[in-house]
C-alpha atoms as a PDB file:
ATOM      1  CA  UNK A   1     188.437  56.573 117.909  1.00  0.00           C
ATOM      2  CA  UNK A   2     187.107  53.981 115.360  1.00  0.00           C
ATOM      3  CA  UNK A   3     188.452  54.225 111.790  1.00  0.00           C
ATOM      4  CA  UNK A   4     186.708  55.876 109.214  1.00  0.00           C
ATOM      5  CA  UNK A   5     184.208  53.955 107.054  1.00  0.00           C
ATOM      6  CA  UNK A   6     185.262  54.415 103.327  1.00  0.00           C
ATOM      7  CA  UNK A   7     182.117  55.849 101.577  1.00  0.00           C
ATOM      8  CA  UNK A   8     180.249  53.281  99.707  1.00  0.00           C
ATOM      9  CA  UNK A   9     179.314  55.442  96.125  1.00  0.00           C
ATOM     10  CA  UNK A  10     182.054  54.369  94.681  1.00  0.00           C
ATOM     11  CA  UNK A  11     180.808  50.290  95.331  1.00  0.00           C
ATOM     12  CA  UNK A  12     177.758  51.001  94.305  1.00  0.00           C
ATOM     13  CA  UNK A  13     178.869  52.723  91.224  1.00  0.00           C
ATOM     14  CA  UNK A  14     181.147  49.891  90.121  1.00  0.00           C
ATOM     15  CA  UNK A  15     178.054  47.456  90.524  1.00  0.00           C
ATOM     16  CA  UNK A  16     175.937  49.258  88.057  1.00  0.00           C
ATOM     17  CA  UNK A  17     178.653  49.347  85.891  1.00  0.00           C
ATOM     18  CA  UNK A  18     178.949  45.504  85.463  1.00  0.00           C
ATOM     19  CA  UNK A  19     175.050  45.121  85.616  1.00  0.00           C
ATOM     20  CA  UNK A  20     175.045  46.885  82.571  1.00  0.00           C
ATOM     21  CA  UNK A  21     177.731  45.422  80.905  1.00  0.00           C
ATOM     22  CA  UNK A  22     176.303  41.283  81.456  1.00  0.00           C
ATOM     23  CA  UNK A  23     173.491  41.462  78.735  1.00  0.00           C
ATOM     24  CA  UNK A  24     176.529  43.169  76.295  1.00  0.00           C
ATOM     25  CA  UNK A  25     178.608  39.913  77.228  1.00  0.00           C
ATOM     26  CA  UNK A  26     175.154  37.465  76.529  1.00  0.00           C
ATOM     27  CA  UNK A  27     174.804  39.065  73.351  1.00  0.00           C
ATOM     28  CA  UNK A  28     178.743  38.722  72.008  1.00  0.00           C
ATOM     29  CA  UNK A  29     178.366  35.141  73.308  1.00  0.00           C
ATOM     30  CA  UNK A  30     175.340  34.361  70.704  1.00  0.00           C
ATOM     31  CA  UNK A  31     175.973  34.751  67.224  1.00  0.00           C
ATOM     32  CA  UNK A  32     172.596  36.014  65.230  1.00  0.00           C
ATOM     33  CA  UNK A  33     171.739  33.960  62.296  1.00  0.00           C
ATOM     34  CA  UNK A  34     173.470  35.177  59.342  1.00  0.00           C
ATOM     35  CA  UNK A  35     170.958  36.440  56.403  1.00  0.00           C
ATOM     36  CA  UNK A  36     169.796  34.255  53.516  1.00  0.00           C
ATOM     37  CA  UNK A  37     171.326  34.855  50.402  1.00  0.00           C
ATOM     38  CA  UNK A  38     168.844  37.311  48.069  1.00  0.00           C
ATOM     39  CA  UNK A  39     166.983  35.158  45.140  1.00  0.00           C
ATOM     40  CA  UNK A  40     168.852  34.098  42.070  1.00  0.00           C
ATOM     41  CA  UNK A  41     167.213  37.396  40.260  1.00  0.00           C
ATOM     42  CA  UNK A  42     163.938  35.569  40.281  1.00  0.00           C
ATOM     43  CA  UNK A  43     163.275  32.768  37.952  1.00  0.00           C
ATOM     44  CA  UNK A  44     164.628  33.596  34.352  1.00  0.00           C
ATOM     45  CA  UNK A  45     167.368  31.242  34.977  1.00  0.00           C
ATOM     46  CA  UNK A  46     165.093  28.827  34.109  1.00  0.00           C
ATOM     47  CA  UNK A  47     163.808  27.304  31.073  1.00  0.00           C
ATOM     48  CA  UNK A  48     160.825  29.452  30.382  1.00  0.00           C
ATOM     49  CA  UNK A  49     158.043  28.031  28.983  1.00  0.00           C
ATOM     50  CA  UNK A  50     156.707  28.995  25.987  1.00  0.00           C
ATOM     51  CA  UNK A  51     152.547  29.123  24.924  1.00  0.00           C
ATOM     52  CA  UNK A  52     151.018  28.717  21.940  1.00  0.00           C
ATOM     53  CA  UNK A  53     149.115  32.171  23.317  1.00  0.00           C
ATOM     54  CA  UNK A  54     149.091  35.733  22.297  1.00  0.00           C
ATOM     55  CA  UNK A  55     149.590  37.320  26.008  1.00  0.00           C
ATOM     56  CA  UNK A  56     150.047  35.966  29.051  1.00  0.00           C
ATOM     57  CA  UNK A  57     148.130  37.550  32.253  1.00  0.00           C
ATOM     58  CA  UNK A  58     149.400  37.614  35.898  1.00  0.00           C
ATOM     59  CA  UNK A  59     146.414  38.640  37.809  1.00  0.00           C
ATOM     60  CA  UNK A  60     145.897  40.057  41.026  1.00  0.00           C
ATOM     61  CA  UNK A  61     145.228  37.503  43.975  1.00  0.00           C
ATOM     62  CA  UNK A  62     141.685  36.322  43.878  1.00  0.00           C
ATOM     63  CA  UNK A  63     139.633  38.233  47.017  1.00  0.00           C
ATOM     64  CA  UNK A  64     140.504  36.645  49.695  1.00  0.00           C
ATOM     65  CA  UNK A  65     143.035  34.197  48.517  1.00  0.00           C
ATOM     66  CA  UNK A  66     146.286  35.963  50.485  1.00  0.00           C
ATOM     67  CA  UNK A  67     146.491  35.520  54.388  1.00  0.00           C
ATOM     68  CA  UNK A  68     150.137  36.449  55.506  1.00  0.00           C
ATOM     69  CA  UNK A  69     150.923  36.306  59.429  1.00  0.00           C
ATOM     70  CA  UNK A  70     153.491  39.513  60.278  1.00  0.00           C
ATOM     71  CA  UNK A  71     156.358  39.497  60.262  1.00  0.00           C
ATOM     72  CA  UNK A  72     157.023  37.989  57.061  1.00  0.00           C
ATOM     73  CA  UNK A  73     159.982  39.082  55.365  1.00  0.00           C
ATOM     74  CA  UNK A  74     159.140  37.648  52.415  1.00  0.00           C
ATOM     75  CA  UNK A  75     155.624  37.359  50.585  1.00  0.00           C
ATOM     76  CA  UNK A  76     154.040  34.649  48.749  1.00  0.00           C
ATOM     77  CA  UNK A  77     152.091  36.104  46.855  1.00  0.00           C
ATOM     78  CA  UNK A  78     154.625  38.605  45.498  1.00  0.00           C
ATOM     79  CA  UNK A  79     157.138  35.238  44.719  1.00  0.00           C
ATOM     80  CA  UNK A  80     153.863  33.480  42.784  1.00  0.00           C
ATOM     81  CA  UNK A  81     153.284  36.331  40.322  1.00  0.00           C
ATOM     82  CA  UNK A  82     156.721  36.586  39.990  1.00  0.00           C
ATOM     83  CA  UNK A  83     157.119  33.076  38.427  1.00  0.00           C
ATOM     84  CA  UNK A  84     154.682  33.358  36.527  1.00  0.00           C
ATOM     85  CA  UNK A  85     155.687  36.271  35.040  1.00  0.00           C
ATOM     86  CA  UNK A  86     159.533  35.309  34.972  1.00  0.00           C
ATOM     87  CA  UNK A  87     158.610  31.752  33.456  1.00  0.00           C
ATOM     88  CA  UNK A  88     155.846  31.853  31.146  1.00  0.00           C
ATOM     89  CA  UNK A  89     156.232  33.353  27.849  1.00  0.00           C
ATOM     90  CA  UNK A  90     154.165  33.901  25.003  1.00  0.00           C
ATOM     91  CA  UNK A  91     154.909  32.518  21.519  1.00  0.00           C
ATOM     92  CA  UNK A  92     151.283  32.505  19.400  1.00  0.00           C
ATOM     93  CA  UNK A  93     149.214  34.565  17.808  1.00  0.00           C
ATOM     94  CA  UNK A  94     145.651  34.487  19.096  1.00  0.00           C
ATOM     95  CA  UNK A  95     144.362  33.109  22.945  1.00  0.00           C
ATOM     96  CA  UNK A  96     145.743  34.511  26.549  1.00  0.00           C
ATOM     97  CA  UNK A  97     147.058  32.577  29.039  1.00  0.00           C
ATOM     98  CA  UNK A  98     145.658  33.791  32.550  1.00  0.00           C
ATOM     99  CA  UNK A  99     147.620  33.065  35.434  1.00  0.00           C
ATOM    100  CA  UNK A 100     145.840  33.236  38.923  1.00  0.00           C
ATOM    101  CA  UNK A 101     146.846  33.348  42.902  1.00  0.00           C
ATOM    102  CA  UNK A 102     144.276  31.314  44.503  1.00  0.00           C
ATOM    103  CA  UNK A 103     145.739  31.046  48.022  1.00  0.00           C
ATOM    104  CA  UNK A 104     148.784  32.124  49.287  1.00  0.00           C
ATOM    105  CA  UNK A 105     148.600  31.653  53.203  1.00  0.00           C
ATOM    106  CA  UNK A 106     151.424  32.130  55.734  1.00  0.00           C
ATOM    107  CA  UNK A 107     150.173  31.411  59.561  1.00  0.00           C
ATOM    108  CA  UNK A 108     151.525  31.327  62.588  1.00  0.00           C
ATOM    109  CA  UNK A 109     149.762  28.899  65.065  1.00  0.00           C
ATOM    110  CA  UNK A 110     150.547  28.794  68.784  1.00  0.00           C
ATOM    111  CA  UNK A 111     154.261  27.642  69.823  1.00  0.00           C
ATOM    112  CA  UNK A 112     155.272  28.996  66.422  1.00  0.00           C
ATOM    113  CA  UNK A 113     154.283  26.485  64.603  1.00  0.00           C
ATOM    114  CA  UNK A 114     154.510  28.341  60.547  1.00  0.00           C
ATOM    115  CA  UNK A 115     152.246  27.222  57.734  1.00  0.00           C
ATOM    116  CA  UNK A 116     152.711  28.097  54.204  1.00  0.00           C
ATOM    117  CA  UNK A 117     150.206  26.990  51.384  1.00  0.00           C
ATOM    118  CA  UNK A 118     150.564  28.108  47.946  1.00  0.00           C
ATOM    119  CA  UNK A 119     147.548  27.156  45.104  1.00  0.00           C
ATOM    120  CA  UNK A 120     148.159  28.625  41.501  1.00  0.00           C
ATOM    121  CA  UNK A 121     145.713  28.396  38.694  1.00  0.00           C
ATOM    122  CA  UNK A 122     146.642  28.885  34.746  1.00  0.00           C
ATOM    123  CA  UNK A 123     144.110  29.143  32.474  1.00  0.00           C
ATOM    124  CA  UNK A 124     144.089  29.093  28.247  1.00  0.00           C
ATOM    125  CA  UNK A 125     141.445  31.490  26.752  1.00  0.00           C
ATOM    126  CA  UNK A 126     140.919  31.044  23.547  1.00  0.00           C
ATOM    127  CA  UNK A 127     140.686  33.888  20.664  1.00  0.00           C
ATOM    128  CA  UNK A 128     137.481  34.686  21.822  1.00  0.00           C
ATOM    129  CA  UNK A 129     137.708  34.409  25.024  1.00  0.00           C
ATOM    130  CA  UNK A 130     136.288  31.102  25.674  1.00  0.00           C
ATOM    131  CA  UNK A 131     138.002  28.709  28.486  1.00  0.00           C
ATOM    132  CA  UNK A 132     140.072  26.415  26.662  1.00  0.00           C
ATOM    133  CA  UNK A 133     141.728  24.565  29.290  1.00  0.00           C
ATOM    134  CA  UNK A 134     143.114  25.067  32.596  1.00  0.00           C
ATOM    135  CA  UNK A 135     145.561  23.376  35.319  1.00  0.00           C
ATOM    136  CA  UNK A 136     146.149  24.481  39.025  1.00  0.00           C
ATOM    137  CA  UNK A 137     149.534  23.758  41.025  1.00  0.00           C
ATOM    138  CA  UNK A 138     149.940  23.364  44.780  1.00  0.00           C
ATOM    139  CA  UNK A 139     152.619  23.189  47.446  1.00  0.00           C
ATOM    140  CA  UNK A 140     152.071  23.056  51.097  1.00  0.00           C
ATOM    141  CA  UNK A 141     154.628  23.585  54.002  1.00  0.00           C
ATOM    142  CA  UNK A 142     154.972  23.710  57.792  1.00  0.00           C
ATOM    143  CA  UNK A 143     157.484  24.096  60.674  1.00  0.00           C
ATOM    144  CA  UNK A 144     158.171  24.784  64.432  1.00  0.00           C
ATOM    145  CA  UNK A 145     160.450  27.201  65.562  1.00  0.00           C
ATOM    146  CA  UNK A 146     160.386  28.071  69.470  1.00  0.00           C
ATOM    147  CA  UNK A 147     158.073  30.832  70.190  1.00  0.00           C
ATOM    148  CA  UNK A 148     161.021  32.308  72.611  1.00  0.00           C
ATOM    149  CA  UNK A 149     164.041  32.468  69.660  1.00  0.00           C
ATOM    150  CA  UNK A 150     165.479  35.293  68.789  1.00  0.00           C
ATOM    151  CA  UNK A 151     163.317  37.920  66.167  1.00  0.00           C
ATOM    152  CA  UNK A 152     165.732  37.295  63.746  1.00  0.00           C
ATOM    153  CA  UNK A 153     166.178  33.540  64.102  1.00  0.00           C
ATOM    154  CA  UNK A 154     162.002  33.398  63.459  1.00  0.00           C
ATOM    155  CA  UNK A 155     162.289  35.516  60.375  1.00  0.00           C
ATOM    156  CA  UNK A 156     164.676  33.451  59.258  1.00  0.00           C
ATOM    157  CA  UNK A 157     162.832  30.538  59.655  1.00  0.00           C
ATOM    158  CA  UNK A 158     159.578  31.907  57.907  1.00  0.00           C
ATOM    159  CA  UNK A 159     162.024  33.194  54.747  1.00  0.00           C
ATOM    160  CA  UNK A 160     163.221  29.415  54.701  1.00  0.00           C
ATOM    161  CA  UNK A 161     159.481  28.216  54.873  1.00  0.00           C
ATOM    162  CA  UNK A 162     158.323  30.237  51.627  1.00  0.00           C
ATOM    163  CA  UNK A 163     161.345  29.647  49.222  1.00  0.00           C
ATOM    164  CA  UNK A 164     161.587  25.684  50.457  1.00  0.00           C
ATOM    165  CA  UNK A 165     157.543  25.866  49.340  1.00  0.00           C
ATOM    166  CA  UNK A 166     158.100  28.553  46.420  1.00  0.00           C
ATOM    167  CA  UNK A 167     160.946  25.904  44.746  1.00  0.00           C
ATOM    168  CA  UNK A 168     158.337  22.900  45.221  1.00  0.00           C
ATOM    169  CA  UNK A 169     155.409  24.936  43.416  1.00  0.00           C
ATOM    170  CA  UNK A 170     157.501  25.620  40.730  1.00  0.00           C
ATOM    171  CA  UNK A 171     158.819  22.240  39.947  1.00  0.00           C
ATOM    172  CA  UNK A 172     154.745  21.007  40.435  1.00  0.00           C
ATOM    173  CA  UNK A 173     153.498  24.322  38.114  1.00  0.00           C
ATOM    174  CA  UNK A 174     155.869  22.775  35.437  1.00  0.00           C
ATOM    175  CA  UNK A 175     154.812  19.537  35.640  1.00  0.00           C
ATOM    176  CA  UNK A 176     151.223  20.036  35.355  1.00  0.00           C
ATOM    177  CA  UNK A 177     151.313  22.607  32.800  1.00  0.00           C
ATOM    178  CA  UNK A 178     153.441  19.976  30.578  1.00  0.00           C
ATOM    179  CA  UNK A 179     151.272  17.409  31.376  1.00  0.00           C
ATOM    180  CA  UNK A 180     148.284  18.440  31.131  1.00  0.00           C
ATOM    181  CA  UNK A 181     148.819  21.715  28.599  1.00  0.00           C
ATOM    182  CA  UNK A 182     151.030  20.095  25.508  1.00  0.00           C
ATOM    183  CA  UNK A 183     148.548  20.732  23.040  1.00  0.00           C
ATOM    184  CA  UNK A 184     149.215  25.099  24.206  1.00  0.00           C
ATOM    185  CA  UNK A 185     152.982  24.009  24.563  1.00  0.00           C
ATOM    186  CA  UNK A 186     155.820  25.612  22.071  1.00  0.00           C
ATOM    187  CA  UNK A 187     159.268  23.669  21.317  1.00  0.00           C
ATOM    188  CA  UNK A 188     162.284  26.166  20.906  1.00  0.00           C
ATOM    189  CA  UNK A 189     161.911  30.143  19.847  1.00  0.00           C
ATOM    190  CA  UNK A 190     160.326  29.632  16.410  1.00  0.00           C
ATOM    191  CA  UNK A 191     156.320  30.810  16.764  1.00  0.00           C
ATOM    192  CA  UNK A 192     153.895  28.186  15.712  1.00  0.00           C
ATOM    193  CA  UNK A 193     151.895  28.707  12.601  1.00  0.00           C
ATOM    194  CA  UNK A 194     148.407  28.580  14.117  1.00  0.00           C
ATOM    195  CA  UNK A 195     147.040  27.948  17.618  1.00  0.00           C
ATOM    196  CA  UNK A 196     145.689  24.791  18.756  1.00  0.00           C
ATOM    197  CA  UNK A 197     141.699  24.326  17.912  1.00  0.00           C
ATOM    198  CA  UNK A 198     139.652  25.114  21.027  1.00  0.00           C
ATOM    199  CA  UNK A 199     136.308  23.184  20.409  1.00  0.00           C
ATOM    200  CA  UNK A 200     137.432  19.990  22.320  1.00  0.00           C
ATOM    201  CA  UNK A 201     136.074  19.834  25.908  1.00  0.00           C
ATOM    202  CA  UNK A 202     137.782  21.893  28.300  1.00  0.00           C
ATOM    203  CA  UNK A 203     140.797  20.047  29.981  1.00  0.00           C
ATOM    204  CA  UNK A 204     141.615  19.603  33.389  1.00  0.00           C
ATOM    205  CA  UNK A 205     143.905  18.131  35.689  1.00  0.00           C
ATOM    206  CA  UNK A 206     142.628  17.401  39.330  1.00  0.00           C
ATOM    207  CA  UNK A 207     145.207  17.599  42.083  1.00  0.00           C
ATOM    208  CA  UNK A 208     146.014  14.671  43.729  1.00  0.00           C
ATOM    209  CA  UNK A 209     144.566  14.158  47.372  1.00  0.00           C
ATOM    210  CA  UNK A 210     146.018  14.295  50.211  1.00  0.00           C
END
């Protein structure tokens, strides 16, 4: 009599066990990217910068200007305002400063290739609303991650993109606007006695090509 086969359940069973334990041991063997560190509380730890201006605006995006590629865990249009609000202060009595999104774009081209561009506009009205002078600001921003890494490894990759162009557009907004703006532009917390006079030619300050 030939001996008994032992049943093979049991086999099997033990098989789908460790099939369903291998993508548990791939995932403990690849550590997720840890997550960026939150925002310094915005930009008030900087110098703000004071306007010979009664108000200062921070409009809505101009139609059209925001174009934002999900998922983005971050958005740069929401970061723009938010300088401008954290950053610009006014000191005068008479005149608005208008501050303006024109573009805030965040693409994702084939192979993950990520694309931020960030154009700003502030603008000095005078009293009676007349433009008094104006300068625009502009930082621009790519980079490749690998359309097959991991969802969080692409997000973090995109948060990197915005901030890295964020910190660049806020150095360049500064510039301009103390280049280009002196004549608006208030030294220390003491408010100036008048505004400046508003009947020279408007003022402007083209961004450099390229």
């Amino acid at each position: 009599m030939p001996p008994e086969v032992p049943p093979a359940m049991p086999t099997r069973r033990r098989a789908l066990r460790l099939a369903a334990l291998l993508p548990l041991a791939a995932c403990a063997g690849r550590e997720e990217p840890a997550p960026l560190p939150p925002l310094v509380s915005g930009y008030r730890h900087l110098t703000p910068i004071r306007l010979n201006v009664a108000a200062v605006e921070a409009l809505e995006p101009a139609p059209g200007a925001v174009r934002v590629t999900e998922p983005s865990p971050i958005r740069p249009e929401a970061e723009m305002r938010r300088m401008a609000e954290d950053r610009l202060v006014a000191m005068g009595t008479e005149g608005t400063a208008r501050f303006t999104v024109s573009n805030a774009t965040l693409v994702r081209e084939p192979g993950e290739r990520l694309t931020c561009r960030l154009l700003c506009r502030l603008e000095i009205l005078s009293a009676e609303g007349r433009p008094a002078a104006f300068v625009e600001a502009e930082a621009r921003r790519t980079r490749t991650v690998s359309d097959r890494a991991a969802l969080n490894a692409r997000l973090r990759a995109t948060e990197e993109l915005v901030r890295g162009a964020m910190e660049e557009l806020n150095v360049e907004f500064e510039f301009q606007i103390r280049r280009t703006l002196r004549a608006w532009l208030v030294e220390g917390t003491t408010p100036p006695a008048a505004a400046p006079a508003t009947d020279e030619p408007i003022q402007r300050e083209d961004l450099p090509r390229g």
